[in-house]
Each structure stands twice: as structure tokens, then as C-alpha cells.
Protein backbone atom coordinates (compact mmCIF):
# COMPACT_ATOMS: atom_id res chain seq x y z
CA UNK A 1 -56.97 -18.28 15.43
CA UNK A 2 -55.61 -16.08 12.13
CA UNK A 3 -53.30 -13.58 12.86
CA UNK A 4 -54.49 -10.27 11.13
CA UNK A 5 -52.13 -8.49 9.45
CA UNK A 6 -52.01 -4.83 9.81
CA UNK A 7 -50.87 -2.81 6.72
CA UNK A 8 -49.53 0.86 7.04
CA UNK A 9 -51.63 3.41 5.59
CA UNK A 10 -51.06 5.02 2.03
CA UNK A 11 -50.29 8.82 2.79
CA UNK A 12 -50.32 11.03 -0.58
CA UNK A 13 -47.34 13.12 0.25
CA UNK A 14 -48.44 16.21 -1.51
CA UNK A 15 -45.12 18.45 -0.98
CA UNK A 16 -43.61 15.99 -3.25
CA UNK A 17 -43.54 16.85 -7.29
CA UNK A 18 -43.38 13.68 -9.22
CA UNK A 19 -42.49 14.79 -12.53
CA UNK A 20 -39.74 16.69 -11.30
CA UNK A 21 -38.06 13.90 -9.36
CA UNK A 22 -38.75 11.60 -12.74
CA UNK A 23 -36.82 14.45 -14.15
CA UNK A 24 -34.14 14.71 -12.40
CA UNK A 25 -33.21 11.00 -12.12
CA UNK A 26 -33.20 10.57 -15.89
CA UNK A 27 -31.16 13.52 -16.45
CA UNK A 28 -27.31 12.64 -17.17
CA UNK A 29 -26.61 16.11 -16.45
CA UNK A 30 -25.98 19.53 -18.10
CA UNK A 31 -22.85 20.65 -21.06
CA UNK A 32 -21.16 23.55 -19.16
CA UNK A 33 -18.50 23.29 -22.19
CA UNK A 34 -20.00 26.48 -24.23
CA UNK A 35 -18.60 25.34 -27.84
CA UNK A 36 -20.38 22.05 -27.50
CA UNK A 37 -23.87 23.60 -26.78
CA UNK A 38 -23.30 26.09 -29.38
CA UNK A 39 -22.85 23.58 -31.76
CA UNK A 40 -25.41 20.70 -30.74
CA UNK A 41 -28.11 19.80 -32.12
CA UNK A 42 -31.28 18.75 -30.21
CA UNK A 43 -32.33 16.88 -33.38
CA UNK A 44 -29.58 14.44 -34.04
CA UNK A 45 -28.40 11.44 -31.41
CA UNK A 46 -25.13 12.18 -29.23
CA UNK A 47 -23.35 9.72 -31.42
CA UNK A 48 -24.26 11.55 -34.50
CA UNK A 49 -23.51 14.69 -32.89
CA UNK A 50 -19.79 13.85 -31.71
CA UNK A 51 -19.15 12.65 -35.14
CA UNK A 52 -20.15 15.47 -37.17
CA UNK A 53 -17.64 17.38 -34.53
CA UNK A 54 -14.97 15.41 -34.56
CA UNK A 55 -14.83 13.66 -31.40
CA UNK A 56 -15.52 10.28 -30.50
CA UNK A 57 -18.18 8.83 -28.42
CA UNK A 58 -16.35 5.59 -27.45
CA UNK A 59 -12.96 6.13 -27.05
CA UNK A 60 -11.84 1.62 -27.35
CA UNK A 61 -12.74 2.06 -30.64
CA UNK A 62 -10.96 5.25 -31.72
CA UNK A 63 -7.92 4.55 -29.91
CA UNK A 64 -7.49 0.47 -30.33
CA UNK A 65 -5.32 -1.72 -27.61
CA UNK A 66 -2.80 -3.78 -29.96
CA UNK A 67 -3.86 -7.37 -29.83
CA UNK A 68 -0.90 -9.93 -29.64
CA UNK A 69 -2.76 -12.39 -31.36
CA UNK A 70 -3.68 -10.57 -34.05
CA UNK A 71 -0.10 -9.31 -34.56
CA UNK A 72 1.18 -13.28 -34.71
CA UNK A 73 -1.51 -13.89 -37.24
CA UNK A 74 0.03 -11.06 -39.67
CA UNK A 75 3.46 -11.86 -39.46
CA UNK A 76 2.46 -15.94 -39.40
CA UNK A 77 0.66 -14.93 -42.99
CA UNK A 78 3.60 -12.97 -43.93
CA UNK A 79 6.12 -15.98 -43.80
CA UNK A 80 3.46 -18.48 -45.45
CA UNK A 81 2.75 -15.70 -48.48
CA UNK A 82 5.52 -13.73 -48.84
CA UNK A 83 3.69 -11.57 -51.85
CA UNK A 84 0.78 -10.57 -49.61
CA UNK A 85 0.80 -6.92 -49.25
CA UNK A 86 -0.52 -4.76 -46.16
CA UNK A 87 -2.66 -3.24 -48.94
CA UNK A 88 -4.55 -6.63 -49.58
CA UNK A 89 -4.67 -7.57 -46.40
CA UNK A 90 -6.35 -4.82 -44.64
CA UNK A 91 -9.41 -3.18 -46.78
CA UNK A 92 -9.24 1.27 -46.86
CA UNK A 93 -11.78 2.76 -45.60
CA UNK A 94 -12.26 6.44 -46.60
CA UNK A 95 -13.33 8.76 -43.65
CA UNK A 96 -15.69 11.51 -44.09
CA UNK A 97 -14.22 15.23 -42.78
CA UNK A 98 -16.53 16.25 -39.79
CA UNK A 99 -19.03 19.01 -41.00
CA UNK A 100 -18.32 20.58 -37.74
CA UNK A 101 -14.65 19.91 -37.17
CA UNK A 102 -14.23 23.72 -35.86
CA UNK A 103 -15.46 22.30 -32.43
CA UNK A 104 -12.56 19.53 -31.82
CA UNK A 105 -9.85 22.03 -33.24
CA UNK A 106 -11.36 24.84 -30.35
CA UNK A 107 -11.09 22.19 -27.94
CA UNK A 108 -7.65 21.35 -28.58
CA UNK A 109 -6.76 25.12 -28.56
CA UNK A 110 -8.71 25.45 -24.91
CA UNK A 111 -6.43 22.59 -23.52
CA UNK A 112 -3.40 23.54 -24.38
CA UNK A 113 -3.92 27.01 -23.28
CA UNK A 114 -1.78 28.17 -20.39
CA UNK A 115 -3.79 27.93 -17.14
CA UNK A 116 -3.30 30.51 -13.95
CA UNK A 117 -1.57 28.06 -10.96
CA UNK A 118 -4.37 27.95 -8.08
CA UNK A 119 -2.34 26.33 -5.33
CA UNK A 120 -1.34 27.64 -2.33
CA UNK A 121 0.40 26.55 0.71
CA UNK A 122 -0.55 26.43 4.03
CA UNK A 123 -0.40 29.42 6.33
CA UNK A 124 1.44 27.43 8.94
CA UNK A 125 4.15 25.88 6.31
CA UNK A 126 4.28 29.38 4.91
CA UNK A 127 5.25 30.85 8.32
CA UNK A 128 7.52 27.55 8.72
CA UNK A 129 9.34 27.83 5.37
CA UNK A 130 9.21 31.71 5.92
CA UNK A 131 11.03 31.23 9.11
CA UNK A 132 13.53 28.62 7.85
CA UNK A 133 14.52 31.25 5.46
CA UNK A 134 15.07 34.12 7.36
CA UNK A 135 16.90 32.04 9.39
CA UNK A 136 19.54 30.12 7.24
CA UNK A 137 18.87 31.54 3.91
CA UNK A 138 19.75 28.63 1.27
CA UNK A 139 21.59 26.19 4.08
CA UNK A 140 19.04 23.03 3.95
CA UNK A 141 20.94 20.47 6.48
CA UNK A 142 21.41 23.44 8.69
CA UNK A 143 17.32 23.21 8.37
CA UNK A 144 17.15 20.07 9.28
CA UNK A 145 18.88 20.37 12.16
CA UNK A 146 16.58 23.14 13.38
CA UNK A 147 14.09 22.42 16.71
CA UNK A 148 11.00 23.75 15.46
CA UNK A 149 11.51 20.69 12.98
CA UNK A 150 8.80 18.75 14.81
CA UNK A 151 8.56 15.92 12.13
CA UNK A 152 11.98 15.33 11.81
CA UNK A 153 11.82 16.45 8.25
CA UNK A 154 14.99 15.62 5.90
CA UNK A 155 17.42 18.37 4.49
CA UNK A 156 15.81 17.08 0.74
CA UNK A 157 11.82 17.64 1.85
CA UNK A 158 12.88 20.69 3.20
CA UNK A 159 14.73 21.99 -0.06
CA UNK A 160 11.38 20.41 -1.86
CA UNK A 161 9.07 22.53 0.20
CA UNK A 162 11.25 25.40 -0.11
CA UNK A 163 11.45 24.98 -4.01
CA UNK A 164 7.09 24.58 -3.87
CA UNK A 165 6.86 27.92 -1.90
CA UNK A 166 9.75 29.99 -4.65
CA UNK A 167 7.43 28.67 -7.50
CA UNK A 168 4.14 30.17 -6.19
CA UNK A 169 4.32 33.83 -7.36
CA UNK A 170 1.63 34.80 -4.83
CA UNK A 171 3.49 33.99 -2.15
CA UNK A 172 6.73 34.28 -2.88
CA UNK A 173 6.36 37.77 -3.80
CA UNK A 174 4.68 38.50 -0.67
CA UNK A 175 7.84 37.38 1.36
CA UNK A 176 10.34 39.05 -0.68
CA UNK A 177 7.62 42.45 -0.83
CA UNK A 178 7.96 42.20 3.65
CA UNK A 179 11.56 41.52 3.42
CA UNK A 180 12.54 44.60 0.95
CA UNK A 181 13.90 42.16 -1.12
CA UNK A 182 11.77 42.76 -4.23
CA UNK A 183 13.23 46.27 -5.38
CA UNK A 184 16.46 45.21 -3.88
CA UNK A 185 18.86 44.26 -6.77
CA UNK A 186 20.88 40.92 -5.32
CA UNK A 187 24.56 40.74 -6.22
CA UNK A 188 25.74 37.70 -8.48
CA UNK A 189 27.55 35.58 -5.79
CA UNK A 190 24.23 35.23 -3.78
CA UNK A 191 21.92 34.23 -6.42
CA UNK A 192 25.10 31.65 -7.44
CA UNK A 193 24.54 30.51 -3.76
CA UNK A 194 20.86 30.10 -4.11
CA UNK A 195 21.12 28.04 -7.62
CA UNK A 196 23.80 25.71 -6.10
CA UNK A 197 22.11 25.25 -2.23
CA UNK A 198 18.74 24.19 -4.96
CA UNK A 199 20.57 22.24 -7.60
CA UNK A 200 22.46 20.38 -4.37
CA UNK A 201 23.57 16.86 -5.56
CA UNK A 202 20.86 14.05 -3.50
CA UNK A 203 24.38 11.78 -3.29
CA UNK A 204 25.62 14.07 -0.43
């Protein structure tokens, strides 16, 4: 006797919109960069487009890993011809200014802007670092020693942390603002103290 086979039924799923899932998987995603969009243009290819601003599309072939063998070859050719001249053996090519080279140089500019520091510590190291301080100011093996010091932390990860905290602004100027230390004006010897328990040599 044949087995029959039964086949699920087809269901037209009618919530779902075709087009825009087709959409949406061939998309490689939107330009948020606002230079870039200002100066693409739908008309020309992304290759063609990167060019006329300046930047590169493939970066292997802009910025070329030295090939050993290659090198050998020159220097081999070198010792056999003597007279051969880097001018003969490589052939100048003359590179065309981008039309658009405004783009790359605004780029540049945007990266090497300075940037506002984001990071933050924990609350709970802040109250931990916080309390460290209050407690022995600038003495880090005295830290160490301390029993809230539940992982055994050394005197140099605590002077690390310590130095993290002093270089958030945020922060730090929160502490010193609870403290009254901000308006307070410190004397010489203790901010000589503070610089020397920071710079302390790792050999001790």
C-alpha cells in the first residue's frame, strides 16, 4: 500500500509587506556622516564617488603591505645593472587632484578634533576610592592594607584607580565640591605630597 504524503497548506500571510522586507535586506545601510551625503552623488558609483573626494574605497591598494620578494628582486637587479635607475624601473603615474577634495580635508579636521571624555566610574568604586581617600589621603600601601579591600587589590591598582577617578573632571570635582576642597587654596607641601605618593617608583 502507498503511503500518502501530506503537504502543509500554503497560508498567504497578508500582515507581511514583501517589498519592504526585499528592501531592507538589500540595503547596506544609511551615511549618518553629514559631509559625505552633502557631497554624494546618486548618479555616480561609490567607487567613483570616494575618488572624486579623496578617499579610497579599498584601503590594500592605497596603503600597500611591502612584499619581501619584490624587495630582493630590486636590489638583485641593482647588483646585476648597476646603471638602472629607480626612475626606469618603476613607470610615474600622474594622479588627478580630487574635484571634491574639501570632503577628505573636513574629515581629517573632524578626527582630530578634541572629543568631550564620556567615561565614568562606577558608583560603588566611586564611594570605594572616595573612601580610600578620605581615609589615607595619598598613602597607597596604607590602602592596600585596608579591610574593606575585599579583592586583595595591590598598592599599584589602587594608585591606578585613584589616578582614573582624579582624571574624570565630573567626578572629581564633585568630591573635592562635598569636601570644601574646591575653593580651598592647598599649600605647596601637600600638593608636593600628592605628585610624589602618584609619581611613586613601581621598584618599591
Amino acid at each position: 500500500m502507498k503511503i500518502k504524503k501530506q503537504h502543509k497548506k500554503k497560508k498567504y500571510l497578508h500582515k507581511l509587506n514583501r517589498k519592504r522586507m526585499h528592501n531592507k535586506l538589500r540595503s547596506t545601510g544609511q551615511v549618518n556622516c553629514k559631509v559625505l551625503k552633502e557631497a554624494w552623488s546618486n548618479k555616480k558609483s561609490s567607487l567613483r564617488n570616494l575618488r572624486d573626494m579623496g578617499l579610497a574605497n579599498d584601503p590594500n591598494k592605497v596603503i600597500k603591505i611591502p612584499n619581501l620578494k619584490e624587495e630582493k628582486l630590486k636590489i638583485a637587479k641593482k647588483i646585476v645593472n648597476p646603471d638602472l635607475s629607480d626612475s626606469d624601473e618603476e613607470l610615474i603615474t600622474v594622479k588627478k587632484t580630487p574635484s571634491k577634495k574639501s570632503v577628505a580635508e573636513q574629515l581629517e579636521k573632524e578626527a582630530k578634533a578634541p572629543r568631550e571624555r564620556r567615561f565614568m566610574l562606577p558608583k560603588g568604586q566611586v564611594e570605594f576610592i572616595t573612601y580610600l581617600l578620605d581615609k589615607y589621603g595619598h598613602d597607597y600601601k596604607a590602602m592596600a592594607k585596608d579591610r574593606k579591600n575585599y579583592y586583595q587589590e595591590t598598592w599599584k591598582q589602587l594608585r591606578a584607580k585613584v589616578k582614573t577617578f582624579m582624571g574624570i573632571p565630573k567626578q572629581y570635582g564633585e568630591y573635592l565640591e562635598s569636601r570644601g576642597l574646591l575653593d580651598k587654596e592647598e599649600n605647596e607641601e601637600d600638593l608636593k605630597e600628592q605628585a610624589k605618593a602618584l609619581i611613586m617608583s613601581d621598584s618599591d
